[in-house]
Protein backbone atom coordinates (compact mmCIF):
# COMPACT_ATOMS: atom_id res chain seq x y z
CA UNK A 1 21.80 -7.63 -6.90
CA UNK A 2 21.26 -11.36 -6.25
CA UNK A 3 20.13 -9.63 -2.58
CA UNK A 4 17.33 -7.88 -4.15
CA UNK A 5 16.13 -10.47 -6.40
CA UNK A 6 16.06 -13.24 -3.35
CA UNK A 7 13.88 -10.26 -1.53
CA UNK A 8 11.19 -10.14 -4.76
CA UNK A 9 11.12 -14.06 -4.80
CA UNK A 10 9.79 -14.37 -0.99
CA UNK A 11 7.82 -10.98 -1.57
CA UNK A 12 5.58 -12.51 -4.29
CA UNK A 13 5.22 -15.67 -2.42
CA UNK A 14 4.50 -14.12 0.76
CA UNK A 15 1.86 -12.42 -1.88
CA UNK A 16 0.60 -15.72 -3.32
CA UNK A 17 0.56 -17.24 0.13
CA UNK A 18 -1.43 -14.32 1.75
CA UNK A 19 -3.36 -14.36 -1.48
CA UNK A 20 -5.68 -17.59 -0.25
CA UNK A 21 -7.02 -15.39 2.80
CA UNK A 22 -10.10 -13.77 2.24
CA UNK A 23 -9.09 -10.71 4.53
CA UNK A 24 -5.88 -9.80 2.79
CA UNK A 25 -8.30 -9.97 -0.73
CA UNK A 26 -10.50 -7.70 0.44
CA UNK A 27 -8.14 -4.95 1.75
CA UNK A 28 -5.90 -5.65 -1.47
CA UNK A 29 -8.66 -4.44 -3.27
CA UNK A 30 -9.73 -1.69 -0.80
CA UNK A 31 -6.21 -0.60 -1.27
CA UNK A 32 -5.96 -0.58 -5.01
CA UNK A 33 -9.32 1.26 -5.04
CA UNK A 34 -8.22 3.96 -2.44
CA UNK A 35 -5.17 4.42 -4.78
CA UNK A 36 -7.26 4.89 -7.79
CA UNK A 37 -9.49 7.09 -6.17
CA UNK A 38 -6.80 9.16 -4.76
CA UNK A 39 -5.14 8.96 -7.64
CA UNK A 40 -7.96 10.43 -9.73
CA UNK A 41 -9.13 13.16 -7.12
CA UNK A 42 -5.76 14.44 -6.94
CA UNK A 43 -5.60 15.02 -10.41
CA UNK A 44 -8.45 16.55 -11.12
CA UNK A 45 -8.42 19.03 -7.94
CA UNK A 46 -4.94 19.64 -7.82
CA UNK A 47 -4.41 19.39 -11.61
CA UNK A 48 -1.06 17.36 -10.93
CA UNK A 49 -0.24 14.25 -13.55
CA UNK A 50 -1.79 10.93 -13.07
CA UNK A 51 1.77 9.46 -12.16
CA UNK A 52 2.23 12.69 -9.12
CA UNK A 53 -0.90 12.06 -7.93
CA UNK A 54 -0.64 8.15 -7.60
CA UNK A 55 3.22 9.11 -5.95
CA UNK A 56 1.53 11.28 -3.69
CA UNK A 57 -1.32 8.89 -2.30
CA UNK A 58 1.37 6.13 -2.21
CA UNK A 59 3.90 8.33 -0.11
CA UNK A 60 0.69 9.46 2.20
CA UNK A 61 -0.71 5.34 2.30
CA UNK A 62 2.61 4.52 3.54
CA UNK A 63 3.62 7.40 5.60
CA UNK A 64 6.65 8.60 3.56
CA UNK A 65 5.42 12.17 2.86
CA UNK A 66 8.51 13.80 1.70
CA UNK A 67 6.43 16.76 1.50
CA UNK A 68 7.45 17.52 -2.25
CA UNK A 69 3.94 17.81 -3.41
CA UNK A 70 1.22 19.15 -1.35
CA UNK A 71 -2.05 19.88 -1.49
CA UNK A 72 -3.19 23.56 -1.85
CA UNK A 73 -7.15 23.89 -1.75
CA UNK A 74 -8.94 23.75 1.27
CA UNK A 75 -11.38 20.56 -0.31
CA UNK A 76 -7.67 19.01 -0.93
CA UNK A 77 -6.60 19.20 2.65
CA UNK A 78 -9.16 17.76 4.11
CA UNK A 79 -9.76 14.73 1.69
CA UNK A 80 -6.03 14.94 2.40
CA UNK A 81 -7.05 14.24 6.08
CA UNK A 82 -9.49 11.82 5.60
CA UNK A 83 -7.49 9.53 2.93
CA UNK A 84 -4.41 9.38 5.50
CA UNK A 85 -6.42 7.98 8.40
CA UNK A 86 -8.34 5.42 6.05
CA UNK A 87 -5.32 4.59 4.09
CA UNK A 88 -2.64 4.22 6.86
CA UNK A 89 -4.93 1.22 8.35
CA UNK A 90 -5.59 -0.28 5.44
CA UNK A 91 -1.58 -0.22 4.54
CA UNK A 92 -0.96 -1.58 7.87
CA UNK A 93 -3.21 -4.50 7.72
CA UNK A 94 -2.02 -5.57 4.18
CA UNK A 95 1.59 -5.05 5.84
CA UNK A 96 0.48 -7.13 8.48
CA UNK A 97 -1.10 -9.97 6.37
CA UNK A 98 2.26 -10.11 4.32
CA UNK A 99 4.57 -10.22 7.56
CA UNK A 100 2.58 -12.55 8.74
CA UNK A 101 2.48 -14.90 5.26
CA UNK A 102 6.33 -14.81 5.18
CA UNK A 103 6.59 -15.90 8.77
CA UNK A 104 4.38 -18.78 8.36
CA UNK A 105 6.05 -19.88 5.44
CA UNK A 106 9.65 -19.96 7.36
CA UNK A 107 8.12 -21.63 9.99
CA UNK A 108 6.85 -24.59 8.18
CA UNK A 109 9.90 -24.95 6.95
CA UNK A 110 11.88 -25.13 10.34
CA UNK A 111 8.91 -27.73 11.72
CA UNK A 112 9.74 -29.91 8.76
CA UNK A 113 13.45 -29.72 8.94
């Protein structure tokens, strides 16, 4: 437990760290927006629950896809399409920016040790 709670502390500040670039601020955003969006198209075409629909464009953002929910219209699977190669990138480079934000942290530390 103590494992998982050290892992949250450097997470959010790796997050408050990569917070200060510009870059990571706009693709946060870009990536809460493409979850809302999703998140709203999904439930409204597919007619599955708010929380299903933000599981599903979190598990397709981050290339999970257990494949428990799919989409079954035709508009569905190609927005479907679309939304994975424009949320994949945008996962990656926020993924990126927080790698990088936790490296640079330990590595100011072991040039002032």
């Amino acid at each position: 437990m103590s494992g998982l709670v050290l892992a949250l502390v450097r997470l959010f500040g790796a997050v408050r760290r990569a917070y200060e670039d510009s870059e990571f601020r706009v693709l946060l955003l870009l990536m809460i927006t493409l979850l809302i969006s999703g998140t709203f198209f999904y439930a409204h075409h597919e007619e599955w629950s708010y929380i299903d629909a933000l599981y599903f464009c979190v598990m397709t953002m981050s290339t999970i896809g257990y494949g428990d929910l799919t989409p079954t219209s035709s508009l569905s699977k190609v927005f479907t399409i679309v939304y994975a190669m424009v949320t994949i990138g945008v996962f990656v480079g926020v993924a990126s920016k927080l790698a990088s934000a936790m490296l640079t942290k330990k590595h100011k530390h072991s040039v002032n040790s």
